[in-house]
C-alpha atoms as a PDB file:
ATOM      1  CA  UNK A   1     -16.104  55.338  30.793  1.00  0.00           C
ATOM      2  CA  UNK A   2     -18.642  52.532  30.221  1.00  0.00           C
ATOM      3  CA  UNK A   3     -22.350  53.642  31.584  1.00  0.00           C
ATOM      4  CA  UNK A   4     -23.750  52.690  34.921  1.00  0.00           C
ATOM      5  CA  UNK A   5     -27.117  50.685  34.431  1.00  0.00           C
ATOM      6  CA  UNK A   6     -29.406  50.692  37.382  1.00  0.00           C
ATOM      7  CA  UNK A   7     -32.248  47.320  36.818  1.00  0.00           C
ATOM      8  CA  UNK A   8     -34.422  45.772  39.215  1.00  0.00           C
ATOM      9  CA  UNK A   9     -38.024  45.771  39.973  1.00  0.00           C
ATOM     10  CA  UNK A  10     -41.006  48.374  39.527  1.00  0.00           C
ATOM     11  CA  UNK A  11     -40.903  50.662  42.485  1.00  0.00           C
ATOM     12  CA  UNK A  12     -37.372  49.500  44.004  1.00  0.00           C
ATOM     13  CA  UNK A  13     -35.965  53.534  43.472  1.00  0.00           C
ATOM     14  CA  UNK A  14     -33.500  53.136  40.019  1.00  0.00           C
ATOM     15  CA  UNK A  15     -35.021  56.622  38.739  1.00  0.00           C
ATOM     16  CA  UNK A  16     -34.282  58.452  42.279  1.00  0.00           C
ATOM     17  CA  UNK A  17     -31.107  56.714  43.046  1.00  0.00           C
ATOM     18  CA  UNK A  18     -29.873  56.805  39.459  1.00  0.00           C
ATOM     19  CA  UNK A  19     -30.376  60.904  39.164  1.00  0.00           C
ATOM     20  CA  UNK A  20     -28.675  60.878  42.739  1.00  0.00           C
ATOM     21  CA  UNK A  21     -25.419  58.822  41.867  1.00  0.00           C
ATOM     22  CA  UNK A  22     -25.428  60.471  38.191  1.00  0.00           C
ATOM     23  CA  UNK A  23     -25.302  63.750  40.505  1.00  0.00           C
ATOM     24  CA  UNK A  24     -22.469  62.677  43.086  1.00  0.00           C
ATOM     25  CA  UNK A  25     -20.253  61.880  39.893  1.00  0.00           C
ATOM     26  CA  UNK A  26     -21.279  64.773  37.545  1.00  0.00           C
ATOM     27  CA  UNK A  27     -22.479  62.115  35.183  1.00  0.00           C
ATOM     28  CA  UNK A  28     -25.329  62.477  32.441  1.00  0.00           C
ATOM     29  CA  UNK A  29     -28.731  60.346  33.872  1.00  0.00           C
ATOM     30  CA  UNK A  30     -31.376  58.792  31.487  1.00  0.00           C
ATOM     31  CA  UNK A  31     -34.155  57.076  32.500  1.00  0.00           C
ATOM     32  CA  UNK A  32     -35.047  54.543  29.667  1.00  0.00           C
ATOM     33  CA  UNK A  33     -39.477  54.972  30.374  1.00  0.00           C
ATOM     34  CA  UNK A  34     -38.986  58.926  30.717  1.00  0.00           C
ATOM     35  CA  UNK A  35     -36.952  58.848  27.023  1.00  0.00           C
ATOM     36  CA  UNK A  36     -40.051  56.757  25.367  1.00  0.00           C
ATOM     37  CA  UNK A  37     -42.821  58.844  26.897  1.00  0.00           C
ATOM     38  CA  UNK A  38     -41.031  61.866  25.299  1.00  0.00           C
ATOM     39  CA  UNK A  39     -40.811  60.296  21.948  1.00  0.00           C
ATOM     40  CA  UNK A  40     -44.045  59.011  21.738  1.00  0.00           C
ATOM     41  CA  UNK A  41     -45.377  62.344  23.620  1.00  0.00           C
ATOM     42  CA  UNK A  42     -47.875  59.632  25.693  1.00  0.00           C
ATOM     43  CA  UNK A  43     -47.363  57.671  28.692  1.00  0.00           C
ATOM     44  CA  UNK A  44     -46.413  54.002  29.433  1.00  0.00           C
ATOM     45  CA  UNK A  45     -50.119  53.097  30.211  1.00  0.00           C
ATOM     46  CA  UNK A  46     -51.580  54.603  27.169  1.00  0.00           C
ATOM     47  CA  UNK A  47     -48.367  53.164  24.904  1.00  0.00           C
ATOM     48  CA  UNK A  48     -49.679  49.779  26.388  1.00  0.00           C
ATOM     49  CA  UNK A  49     -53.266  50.293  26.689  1.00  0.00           C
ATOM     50  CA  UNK A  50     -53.172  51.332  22.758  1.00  0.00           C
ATOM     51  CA  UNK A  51     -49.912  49.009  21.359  1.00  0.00           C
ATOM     52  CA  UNK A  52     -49.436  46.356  23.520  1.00  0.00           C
ATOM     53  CA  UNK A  53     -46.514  45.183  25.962  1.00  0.00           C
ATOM     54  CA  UNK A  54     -44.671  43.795  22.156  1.00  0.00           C
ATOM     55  CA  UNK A  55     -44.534  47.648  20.733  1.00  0.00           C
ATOM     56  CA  UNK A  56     -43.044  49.408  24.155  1.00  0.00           C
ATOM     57  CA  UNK A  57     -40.949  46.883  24.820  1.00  0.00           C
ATOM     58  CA  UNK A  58     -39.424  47.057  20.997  1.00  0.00           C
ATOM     59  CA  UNK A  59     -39.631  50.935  21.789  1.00  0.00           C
ATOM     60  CA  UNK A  60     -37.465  50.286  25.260  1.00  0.00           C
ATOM     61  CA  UNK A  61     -34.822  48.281  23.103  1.00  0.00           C
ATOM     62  CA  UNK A  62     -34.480  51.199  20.505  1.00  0.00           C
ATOM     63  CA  UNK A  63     -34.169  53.558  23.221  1.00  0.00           C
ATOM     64  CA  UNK A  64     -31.483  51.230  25.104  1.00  0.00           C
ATOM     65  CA  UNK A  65     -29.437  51.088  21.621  1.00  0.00           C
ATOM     66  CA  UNK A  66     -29.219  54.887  21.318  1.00  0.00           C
ATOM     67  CA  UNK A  67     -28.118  55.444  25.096  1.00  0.00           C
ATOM     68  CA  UNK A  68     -26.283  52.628  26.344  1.00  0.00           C
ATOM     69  CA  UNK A  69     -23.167  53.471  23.894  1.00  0.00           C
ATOM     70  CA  UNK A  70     -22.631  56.790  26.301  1.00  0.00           C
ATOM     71  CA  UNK A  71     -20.269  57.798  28.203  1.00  0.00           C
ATOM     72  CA  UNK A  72     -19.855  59.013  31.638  1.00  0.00           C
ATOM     73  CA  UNK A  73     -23.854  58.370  32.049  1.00  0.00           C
ATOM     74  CA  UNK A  74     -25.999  56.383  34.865  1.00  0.00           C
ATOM     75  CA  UNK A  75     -29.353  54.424  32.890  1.00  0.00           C
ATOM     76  CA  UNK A  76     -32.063  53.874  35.034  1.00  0.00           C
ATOM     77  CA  UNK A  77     -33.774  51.310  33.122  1.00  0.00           C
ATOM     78  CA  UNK A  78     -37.839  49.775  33.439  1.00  0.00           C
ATOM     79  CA  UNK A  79     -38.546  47.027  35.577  1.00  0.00           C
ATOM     80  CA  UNK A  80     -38.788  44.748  32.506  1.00  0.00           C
ATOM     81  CA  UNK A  81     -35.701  45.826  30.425  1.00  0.00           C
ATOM     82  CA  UNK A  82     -34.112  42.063  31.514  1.00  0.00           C
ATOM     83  CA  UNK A  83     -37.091  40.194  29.441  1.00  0.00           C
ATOM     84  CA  UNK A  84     -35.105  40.159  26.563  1.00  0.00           C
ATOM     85  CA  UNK A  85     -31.954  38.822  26.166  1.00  0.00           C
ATOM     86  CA  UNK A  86     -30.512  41.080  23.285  1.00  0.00           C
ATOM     87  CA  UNK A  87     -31.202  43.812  26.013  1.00  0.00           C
ATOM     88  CA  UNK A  88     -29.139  41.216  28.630  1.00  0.00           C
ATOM     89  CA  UNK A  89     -26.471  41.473  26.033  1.00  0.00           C
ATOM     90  CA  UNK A  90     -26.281  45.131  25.467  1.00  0.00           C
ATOM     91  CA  UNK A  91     -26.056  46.280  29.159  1.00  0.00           C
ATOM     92  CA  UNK A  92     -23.217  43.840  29.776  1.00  0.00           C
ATOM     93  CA  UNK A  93     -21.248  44.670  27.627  1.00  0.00           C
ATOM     94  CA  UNK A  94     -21.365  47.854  27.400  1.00  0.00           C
ATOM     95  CA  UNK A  95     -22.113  49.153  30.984  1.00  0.00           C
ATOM     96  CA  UNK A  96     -21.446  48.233  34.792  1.00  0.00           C
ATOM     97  CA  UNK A  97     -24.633  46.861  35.998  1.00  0.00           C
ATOM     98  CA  UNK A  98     -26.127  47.351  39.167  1.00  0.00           C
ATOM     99  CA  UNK A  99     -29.004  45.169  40.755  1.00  0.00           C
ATOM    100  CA  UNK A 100     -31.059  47.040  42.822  1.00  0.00           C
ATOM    101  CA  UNK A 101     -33.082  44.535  45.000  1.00  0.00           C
ATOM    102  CA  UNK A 102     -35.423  45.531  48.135  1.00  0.00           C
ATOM    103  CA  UNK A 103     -38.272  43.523  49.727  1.00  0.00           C
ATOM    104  CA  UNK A 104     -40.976  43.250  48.159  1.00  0.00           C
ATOM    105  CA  UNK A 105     -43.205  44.882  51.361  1.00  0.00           C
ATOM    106  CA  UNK A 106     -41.037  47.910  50.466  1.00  0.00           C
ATOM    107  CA  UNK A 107     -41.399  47.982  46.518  1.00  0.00           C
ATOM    108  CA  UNK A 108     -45.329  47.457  47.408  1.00  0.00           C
ATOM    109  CA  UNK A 109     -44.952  50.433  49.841  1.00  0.00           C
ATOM    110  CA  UNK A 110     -42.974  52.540  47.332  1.00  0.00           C
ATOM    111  CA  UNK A 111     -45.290  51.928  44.212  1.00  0.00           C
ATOM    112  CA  UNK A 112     -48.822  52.469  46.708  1.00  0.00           C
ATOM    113  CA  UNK A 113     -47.780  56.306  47.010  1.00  0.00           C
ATOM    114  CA  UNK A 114     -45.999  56.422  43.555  1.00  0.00           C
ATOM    115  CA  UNK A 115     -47.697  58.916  41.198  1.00  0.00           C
ATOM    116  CA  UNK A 116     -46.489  56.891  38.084  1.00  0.00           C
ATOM    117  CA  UNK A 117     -48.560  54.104  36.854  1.00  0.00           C
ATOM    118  CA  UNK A 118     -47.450  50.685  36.340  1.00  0.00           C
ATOM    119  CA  UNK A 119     -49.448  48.718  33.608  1.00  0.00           C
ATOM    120  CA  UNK A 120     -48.140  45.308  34.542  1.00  0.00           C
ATOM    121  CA  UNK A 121     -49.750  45.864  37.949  1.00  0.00           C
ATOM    122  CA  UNK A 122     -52.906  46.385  39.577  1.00  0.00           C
ATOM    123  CA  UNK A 123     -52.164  48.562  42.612  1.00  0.00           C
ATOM    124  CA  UNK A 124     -55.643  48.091  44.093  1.00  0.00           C
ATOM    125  CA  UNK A 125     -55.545  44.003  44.168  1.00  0.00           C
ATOM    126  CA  UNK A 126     -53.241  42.308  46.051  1.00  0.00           C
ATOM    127  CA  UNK A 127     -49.938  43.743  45.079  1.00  0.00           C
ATOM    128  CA  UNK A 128     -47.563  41.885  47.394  1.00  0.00           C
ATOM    129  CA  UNK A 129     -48.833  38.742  45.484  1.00  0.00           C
ATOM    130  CA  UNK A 130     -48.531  40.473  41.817  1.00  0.00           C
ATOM    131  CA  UNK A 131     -45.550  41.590  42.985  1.00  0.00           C
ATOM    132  CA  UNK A 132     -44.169  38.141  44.291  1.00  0.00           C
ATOM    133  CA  UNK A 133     -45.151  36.539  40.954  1.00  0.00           C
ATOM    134  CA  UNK A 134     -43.031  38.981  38.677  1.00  0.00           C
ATOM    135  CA  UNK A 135     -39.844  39.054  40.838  1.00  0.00           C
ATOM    136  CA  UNK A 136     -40.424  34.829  40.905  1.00  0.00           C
ATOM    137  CA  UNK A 137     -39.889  35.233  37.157  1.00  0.00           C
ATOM    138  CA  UNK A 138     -37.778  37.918  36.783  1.00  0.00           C
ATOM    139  CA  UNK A 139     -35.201  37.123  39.584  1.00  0.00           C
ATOM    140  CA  UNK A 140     -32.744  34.674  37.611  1.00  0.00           C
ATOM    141  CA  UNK A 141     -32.730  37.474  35.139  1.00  0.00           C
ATOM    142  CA  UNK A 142     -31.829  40.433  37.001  1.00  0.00           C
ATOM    143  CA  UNK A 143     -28.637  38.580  38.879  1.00  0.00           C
ATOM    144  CA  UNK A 144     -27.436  36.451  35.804  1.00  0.00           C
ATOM    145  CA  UNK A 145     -27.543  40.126  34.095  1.00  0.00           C
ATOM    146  CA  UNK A 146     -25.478  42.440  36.697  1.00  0.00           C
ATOM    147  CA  UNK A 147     -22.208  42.686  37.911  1.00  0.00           C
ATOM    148  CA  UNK A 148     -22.870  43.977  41.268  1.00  0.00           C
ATOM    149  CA  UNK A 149     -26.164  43.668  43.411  1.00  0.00           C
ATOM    150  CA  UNK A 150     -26.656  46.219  45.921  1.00  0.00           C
ATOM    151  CA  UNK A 151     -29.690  45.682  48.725  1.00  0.00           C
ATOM    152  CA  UNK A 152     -31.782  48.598  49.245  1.00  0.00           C
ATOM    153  CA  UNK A 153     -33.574  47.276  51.909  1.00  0.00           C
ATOM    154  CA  UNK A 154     -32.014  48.622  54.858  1.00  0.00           C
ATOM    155  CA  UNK A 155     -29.346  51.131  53.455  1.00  0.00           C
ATOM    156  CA  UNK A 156     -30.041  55.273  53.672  1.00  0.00           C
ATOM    157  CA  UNK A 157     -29.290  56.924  50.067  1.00  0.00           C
ATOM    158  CA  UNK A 158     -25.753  57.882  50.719  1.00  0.00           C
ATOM    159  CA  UNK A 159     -24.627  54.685  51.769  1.00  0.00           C
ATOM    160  CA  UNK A 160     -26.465  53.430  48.069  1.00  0.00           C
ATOM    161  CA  UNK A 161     -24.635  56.240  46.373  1.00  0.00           C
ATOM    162  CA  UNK A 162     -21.466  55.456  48.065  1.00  0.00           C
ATOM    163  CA  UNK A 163     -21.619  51.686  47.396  1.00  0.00           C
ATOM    164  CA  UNK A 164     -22.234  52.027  43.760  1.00  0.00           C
ATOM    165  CA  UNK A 165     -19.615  55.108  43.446  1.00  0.00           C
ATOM    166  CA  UNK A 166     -17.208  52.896  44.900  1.00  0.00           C
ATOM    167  CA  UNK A 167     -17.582  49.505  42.914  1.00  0.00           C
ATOM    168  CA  UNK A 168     -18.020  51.427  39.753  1.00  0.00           C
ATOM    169  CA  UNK A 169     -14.605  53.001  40.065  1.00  0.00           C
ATOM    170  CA  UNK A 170     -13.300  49.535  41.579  1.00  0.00           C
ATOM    171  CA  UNK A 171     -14.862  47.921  38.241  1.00  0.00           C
ATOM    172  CA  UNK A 172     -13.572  50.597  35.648  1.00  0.00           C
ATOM    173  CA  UNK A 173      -9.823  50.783  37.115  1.00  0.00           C
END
């Protein structure tokens, strides 16, 4: 059974979700910025800080080619796993992928009181705007990318889990 892939902005929930849904279906859950802090034993801010965006997100695309050939699995992926097409070309065909989108007043809510660092953004200046600015150029992406999109904004976590249970095994039958 082909992978689910969870993309969509910073902050949006893939990483909670994803371990919830991988849960409901006894499925395996890998979350593509947990596997590359583990194997460079640092975290996404130093990687950047010390590399560059260029070397983690050629460390995100090795990562994606060892895991997205799984089975029975749900891949949360980063925020910015879309900016390259040969990553666009992996997840589709090889996985069901699921669009999570929310608003961004609720991704800026969920990243304010988020212990985990995101490099791209500045959570102290104006982060509806930064936030605005990346899902302007990012949007086109994420839905050319997925096969289903599923809005977060107003839905409680079972209904999520439910809704992406459901078209998965809609999708795979």
């Amino acid at each position: 059974m082909k992978p689910i892939v969870l993309i969509g902005m910073s902050g949006v929930g893939k990483t909670y979700i994803g371990k919830k849904v991988a849960e409901a279906l006894n499925f395996d859950f890998y979350d593509t910025d947990e596997l590359i802090i583990r194997k460079n034993n640092a975290s996404i801010e130093y990687l950047f800080e010390t590399y560059g965006e260029k070397y983690f997100r050629e460390e995100e695309k090795k990562i994606l080619k060892e895991i997205i050939y799984k089975n029975r699995c749900v891949i949360s992926t980063g925020g910015g796993i879309i900016l390259d097409i040969e990553n666009i070309d992996l997840i589709k065909s090889n996985g069901v992928i699921f669009y999570l989108y929310d608003n961004i007043e609720n991704i800026s809510n969920n990243l304010k009181f988020s212990n985990y660092k995101r490099p791209l953004l500045d959570i102290d200046n104006d982060l509806p705007m930064q936030l605005k600015e990346m899902f302007f150029t990012r949007e086109k992406l994420y839905l050319s990318a997925c096969h289903y999109i599923i809005d977060v904004s107003s839905k409680d976590e079972i209904s999520i889990i439910n809704e992406i249970a459901y078209n998965y095994k809609t999708f795979t039958c």
